[in-house]
C-alpha atoms as a PDB file:
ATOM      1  CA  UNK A   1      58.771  15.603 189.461  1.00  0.00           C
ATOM      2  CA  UNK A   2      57.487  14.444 192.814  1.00  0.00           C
ATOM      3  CA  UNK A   3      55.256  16.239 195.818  1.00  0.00           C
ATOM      4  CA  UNK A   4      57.331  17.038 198.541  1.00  0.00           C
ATOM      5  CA  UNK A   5      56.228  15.901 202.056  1.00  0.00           C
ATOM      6  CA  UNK A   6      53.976  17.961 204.159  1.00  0.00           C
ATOM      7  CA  UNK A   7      51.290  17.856 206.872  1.00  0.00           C
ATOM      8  CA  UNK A   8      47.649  19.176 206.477  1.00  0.00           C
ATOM      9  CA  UNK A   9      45.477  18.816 209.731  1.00  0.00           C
ATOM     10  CA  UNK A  10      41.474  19.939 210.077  1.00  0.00           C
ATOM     11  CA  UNK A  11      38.639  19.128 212.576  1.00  0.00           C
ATOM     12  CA  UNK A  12      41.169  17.063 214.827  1.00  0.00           C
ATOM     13  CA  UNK A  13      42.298  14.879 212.165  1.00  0.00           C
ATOM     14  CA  UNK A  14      45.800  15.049 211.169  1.00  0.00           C
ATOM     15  CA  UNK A  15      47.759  13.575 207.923  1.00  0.00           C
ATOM     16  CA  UNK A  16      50.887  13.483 208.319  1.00  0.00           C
ATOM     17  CA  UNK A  17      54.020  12.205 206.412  1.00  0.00           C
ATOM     18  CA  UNK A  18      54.455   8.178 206.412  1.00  0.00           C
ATOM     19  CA  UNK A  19      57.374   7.139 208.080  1.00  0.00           C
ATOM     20  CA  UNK A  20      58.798   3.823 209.739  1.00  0.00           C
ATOM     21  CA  UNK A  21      58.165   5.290 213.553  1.00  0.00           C
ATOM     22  CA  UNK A  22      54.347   4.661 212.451  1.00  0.00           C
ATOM     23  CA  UNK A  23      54.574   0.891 211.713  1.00  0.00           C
ATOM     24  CA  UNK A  24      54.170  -0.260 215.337  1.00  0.00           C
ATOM     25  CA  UNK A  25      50.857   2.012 215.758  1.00  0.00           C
ATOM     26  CA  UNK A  26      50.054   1.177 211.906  1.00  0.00           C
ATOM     27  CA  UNK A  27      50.002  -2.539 213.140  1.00  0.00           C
ATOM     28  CA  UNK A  28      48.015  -1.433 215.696  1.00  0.00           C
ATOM     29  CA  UNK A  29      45.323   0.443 213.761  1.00  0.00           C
ATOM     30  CA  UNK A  30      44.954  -3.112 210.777  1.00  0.00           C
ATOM     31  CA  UNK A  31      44.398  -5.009 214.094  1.00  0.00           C
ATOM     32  CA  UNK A  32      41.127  -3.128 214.928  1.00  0.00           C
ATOM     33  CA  UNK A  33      38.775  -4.648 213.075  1.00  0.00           C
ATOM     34  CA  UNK A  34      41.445  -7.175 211.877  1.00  0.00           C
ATOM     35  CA  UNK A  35      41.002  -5.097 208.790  1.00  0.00           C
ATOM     36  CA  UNK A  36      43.911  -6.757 207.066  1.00  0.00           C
ATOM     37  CA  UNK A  37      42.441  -9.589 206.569  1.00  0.00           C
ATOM     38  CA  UNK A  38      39.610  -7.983 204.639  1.00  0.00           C
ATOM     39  CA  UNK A  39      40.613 -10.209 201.235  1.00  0.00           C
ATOM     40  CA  UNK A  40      39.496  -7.241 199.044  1.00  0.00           C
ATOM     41  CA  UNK A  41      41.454  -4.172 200.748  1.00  0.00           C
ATOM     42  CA  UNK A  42      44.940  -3.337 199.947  1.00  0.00           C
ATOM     43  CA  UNK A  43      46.275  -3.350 203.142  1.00  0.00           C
ATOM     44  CA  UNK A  44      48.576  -6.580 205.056  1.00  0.00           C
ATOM     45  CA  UNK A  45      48.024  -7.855 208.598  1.00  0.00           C
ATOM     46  CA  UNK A  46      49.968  -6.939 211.251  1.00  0.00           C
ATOM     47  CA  UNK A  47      53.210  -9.157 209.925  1.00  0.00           C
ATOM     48  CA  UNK A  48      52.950  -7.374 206.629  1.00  0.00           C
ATOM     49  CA  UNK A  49      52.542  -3.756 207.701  1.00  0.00           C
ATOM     50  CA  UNK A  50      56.543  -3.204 207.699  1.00  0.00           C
ATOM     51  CA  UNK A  51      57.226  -4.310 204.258  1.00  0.00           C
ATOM     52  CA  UNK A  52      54.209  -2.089 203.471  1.00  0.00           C
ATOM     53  CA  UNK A  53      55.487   1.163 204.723  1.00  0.00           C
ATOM     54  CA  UNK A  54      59.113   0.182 203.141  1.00  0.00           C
ATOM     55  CA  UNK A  55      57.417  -0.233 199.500  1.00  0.00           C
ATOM     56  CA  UNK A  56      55.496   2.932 200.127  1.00  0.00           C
ATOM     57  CA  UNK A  57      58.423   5.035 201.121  1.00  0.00           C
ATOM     58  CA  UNK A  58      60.193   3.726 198.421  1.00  0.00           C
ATOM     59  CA  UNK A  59      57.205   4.654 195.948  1.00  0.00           C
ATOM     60  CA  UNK A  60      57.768   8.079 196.842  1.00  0.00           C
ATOM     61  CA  UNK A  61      61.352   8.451 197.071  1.00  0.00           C
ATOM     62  CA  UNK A  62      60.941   7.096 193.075  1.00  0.00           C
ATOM     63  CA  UNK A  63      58.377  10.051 193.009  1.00  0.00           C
ATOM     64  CA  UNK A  64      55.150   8.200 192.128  1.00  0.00           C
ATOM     65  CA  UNK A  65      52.902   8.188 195.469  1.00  0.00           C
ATOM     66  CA  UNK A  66      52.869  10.764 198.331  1.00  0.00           C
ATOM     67  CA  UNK A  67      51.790   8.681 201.517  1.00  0.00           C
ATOM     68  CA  UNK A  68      50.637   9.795 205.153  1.00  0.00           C
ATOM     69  CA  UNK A  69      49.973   8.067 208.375  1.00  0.00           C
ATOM     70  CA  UNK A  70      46.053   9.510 209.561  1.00  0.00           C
ATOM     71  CA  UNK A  71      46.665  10.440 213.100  1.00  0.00           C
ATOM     72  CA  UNK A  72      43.770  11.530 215.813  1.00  0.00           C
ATOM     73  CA  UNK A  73      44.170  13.063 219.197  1.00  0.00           C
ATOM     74  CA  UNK A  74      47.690  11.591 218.648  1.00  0.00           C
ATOM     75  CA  UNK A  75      46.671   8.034 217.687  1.00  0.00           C
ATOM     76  CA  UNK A  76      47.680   6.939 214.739  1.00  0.00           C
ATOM     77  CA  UNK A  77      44.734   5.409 212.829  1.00  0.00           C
ATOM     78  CA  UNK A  78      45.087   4.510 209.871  1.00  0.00           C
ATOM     79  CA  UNK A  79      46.984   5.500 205.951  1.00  0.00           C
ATOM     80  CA  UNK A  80      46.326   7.167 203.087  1.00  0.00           C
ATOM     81  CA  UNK A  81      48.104   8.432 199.942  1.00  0.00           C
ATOM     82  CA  UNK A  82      48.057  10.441 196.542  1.00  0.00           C
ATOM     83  CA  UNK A  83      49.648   7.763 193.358  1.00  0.00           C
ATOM     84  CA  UNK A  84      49.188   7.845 190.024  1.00  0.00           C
ATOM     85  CA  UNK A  85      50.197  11.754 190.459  1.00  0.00           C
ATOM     86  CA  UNK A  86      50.815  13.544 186.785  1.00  0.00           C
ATOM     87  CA  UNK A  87      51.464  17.096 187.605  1.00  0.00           C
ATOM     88  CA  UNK A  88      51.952  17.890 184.103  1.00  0.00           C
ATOM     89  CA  UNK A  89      47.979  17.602 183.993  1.00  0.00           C
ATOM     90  CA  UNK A  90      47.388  18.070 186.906  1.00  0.00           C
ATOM     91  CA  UNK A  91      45.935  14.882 188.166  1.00  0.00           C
ATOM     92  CA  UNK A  92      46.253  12.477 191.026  1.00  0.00           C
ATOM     93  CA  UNK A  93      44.187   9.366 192.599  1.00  0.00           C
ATOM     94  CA  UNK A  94      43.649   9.499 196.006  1.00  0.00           C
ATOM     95  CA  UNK A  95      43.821   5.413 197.950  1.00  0.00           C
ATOM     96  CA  UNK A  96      45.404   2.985 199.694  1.00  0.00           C
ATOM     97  CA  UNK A  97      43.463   4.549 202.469  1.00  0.00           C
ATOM     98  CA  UNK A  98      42.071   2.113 205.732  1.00  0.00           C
ATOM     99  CA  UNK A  99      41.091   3.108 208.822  1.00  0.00           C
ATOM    100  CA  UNK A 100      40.990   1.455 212.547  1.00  0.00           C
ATOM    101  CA  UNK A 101      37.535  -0.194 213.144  1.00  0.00           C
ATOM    102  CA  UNK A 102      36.734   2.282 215.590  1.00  0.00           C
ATOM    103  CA  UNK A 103      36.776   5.434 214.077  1.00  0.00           C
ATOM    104  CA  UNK A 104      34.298   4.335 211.136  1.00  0.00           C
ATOM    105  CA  UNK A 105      31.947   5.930 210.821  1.00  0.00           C
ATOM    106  CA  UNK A 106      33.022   9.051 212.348  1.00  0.00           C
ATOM    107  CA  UNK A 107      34.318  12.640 210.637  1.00  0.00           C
ATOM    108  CA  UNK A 108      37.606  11.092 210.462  1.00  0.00           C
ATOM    109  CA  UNK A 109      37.622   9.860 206.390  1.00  0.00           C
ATOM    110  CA  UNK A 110      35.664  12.689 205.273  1.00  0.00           C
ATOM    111  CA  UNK A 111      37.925  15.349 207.237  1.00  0.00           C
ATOM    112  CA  UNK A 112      40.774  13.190 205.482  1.00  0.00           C
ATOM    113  CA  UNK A 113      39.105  13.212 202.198  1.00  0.00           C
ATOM    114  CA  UNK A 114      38.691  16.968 202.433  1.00  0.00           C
ATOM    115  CA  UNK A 115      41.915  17.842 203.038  1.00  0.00           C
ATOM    116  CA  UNK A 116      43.413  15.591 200.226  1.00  0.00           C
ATOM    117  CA  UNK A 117      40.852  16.904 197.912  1.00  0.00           C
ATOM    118  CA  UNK A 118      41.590  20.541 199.268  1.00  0.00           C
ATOM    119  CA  UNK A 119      44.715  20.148 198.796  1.00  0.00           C
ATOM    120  CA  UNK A 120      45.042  18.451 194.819  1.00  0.00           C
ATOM    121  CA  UNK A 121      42.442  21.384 193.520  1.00  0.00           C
ATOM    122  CA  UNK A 122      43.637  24.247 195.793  1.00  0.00           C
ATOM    123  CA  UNK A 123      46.837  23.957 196.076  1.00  0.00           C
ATOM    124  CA  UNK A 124      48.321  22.265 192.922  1.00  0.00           C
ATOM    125  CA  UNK A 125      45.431  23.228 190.596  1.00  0.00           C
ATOM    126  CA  UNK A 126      44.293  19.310 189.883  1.00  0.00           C
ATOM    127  CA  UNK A 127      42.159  18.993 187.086  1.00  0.00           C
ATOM    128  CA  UNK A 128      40.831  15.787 188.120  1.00  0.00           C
ATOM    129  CA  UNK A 129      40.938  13.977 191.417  1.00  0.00           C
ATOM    130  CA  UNK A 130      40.443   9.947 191.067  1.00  0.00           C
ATOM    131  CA  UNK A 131      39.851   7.050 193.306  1.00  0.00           C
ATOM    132  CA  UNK A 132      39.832   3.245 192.541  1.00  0.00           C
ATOM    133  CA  UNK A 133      38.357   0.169 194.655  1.00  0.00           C
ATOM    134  CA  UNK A 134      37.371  -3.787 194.364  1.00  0.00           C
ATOM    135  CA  UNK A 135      33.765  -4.340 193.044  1.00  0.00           C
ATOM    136  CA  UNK A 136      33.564  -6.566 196.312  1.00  0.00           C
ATOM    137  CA  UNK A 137      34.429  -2.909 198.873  1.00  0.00           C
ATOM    138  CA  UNK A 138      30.732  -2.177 199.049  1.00  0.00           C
ATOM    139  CA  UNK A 139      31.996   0.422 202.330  1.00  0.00           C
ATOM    140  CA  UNK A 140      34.269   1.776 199.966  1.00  0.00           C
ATOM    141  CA  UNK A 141      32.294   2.662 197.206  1.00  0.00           C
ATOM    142  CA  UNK A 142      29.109   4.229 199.323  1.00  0.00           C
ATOM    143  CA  UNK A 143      32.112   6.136 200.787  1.00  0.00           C
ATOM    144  CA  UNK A 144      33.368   7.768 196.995  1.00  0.00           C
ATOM    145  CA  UNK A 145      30.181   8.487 196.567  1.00  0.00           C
ATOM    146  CA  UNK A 146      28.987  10.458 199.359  1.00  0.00           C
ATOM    147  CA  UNK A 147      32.276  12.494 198.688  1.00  0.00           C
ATOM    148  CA  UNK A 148      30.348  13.287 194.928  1.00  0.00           C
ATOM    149  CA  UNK A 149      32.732  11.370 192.977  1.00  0.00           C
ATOM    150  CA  UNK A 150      31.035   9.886 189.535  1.00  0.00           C
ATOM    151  CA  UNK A 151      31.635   6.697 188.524  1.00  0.00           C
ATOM    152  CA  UNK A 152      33.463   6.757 185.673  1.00  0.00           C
ATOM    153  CA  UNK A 153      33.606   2.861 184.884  1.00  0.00           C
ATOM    154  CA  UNK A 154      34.633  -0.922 185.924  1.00  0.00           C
ATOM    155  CA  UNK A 155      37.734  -2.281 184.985  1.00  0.00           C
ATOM    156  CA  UNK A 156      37.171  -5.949 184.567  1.00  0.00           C
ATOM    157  CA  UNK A 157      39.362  -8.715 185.451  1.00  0.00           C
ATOM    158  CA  UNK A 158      42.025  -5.653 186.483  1.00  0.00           C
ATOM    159  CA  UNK A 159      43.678  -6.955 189.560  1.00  0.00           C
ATOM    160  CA  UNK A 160      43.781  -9.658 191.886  1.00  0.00           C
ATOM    161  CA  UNK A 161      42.759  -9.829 195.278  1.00  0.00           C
ATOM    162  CA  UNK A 162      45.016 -11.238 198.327  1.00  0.00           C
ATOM    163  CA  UNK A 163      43.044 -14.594 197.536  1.00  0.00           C
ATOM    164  CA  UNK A 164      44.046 -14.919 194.190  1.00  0.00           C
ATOM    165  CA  UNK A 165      40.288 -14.035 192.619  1.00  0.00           C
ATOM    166  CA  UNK A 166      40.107 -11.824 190.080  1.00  0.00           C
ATOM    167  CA  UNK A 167      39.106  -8.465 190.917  1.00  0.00           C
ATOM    168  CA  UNK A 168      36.693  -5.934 188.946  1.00  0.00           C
ATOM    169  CA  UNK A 169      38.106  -2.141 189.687  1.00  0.00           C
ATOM    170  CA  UNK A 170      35.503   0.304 189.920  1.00  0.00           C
ATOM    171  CA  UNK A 171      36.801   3.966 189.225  1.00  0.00           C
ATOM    172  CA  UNK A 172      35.556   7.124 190.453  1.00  0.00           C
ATOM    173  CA  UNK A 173      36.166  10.377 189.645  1.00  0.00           C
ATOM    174  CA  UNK A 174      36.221  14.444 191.124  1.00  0.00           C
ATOM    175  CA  UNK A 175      36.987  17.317 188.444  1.00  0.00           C
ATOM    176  CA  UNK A 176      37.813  20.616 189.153  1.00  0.00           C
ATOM    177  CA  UNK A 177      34.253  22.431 187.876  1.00  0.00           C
ATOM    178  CA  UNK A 178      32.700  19.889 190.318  1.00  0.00           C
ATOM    179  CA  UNK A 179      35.064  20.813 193.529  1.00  0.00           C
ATOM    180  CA  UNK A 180      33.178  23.985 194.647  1.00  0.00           C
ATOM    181  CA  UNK A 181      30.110  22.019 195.240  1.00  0.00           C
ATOM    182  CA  UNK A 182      31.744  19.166 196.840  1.00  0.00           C
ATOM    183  CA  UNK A 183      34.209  21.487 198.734  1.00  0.00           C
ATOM    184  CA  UNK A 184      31.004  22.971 200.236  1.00  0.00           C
ATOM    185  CA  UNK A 185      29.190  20.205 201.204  1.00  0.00           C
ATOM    186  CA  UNK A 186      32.035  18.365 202.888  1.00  0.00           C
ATOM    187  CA  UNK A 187      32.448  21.859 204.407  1.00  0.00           C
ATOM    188  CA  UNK A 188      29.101  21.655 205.742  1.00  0.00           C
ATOM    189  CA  UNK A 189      28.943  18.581 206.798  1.00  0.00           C
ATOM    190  CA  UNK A 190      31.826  18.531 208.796  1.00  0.00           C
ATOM    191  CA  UNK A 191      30.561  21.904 210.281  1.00  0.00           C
ATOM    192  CA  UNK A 192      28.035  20.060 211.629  1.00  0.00           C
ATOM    193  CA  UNK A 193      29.589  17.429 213.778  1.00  0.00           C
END
């Protein structure tokens, strides 16, 4: 069973279904910052952003990922998606998420966050929310954790990188006793600007 599409939106920030009318701004968004050529990210350059969206789509027509394109003041900036999704738990990770350079370190990922979070414990009932990332995406990981995610564990030698070294996976996780807590702080925080 898959997730149908939808849209959530909150504090100006807006996920929205992925679709091939975003690859053009998508290309757009990896070029600020030239964040696809971050060797540890899972994300192409500009040449590889089509092929991208095309696997993507494809991994949720086959029912395994649930992808949107992050859009603000009607600027597409960046992607993220649900994979791994076993409803039959409930449980989902939550990745393949970049932003444009220029709306780091702003509300814009933890507005994001909230509403995927909101969304996997509120709506479907999640029992755990999870999140993976390179030993080497320091941004990444203070990111997971200022959600409250735990650190469950390192996967060693578990992928490879774009360069061809070997990557360590660092996994966090969310569980539903823990989401009323978190819920409230990222409510509070993004209450206050």
């Amino acid at each position: 069973m898959s997730l149908p599409p939808f849209s959530l939106s909150t504090h100006g920030v807006r996920l929205e279904p992925l679709a091939r009318d975003h690859i053009a701004a998508l290309q757009d968004a990896v070029d600020d910052g030239d964040i696809g050529a971050l060797n540890y990210v899972n994300v192409p350059a500009r040449d590889g952003m089509a092929a991208w969206v095309e696997d993507a789509l494809a991994m949720h027509d086959a029912g395994q990922q649930l992808p949107f394109a992050i859009v603000v003041a009607g600027r597409v900036v960046g992607s993220t998606r649900f994979y791994d999704i076993e409803l039959g738990v409930p449980t989902l990770a939550i990745g393949y998420t970049f932003h444009a350079a220029s709306v780091w370190r702003s509300h814009v990922n933890t507005a994001g966050k909230r509403l995927m979070l909101g969304h996997a414990f509120d709506t479907l009932g999640a029992q755990s929310v999870y999140f993976h990332t390179s030993h080497q995406n320091l941004r990444s990981q203070a990111a997971i954790q200022r959600l409250g995610a735990q650190r469950d564990g390192i996967l060693r030698a578990h992928r490879r990188h774009k360069d061809g070294s070997l990557r360590d996976t660092y996994t966090y996780s969310i569980i539903a006793s823990e989401w009323p807590a978190i819920r409230a702080r990222l409510d509070a925080r993004l209450a206050a600007g």
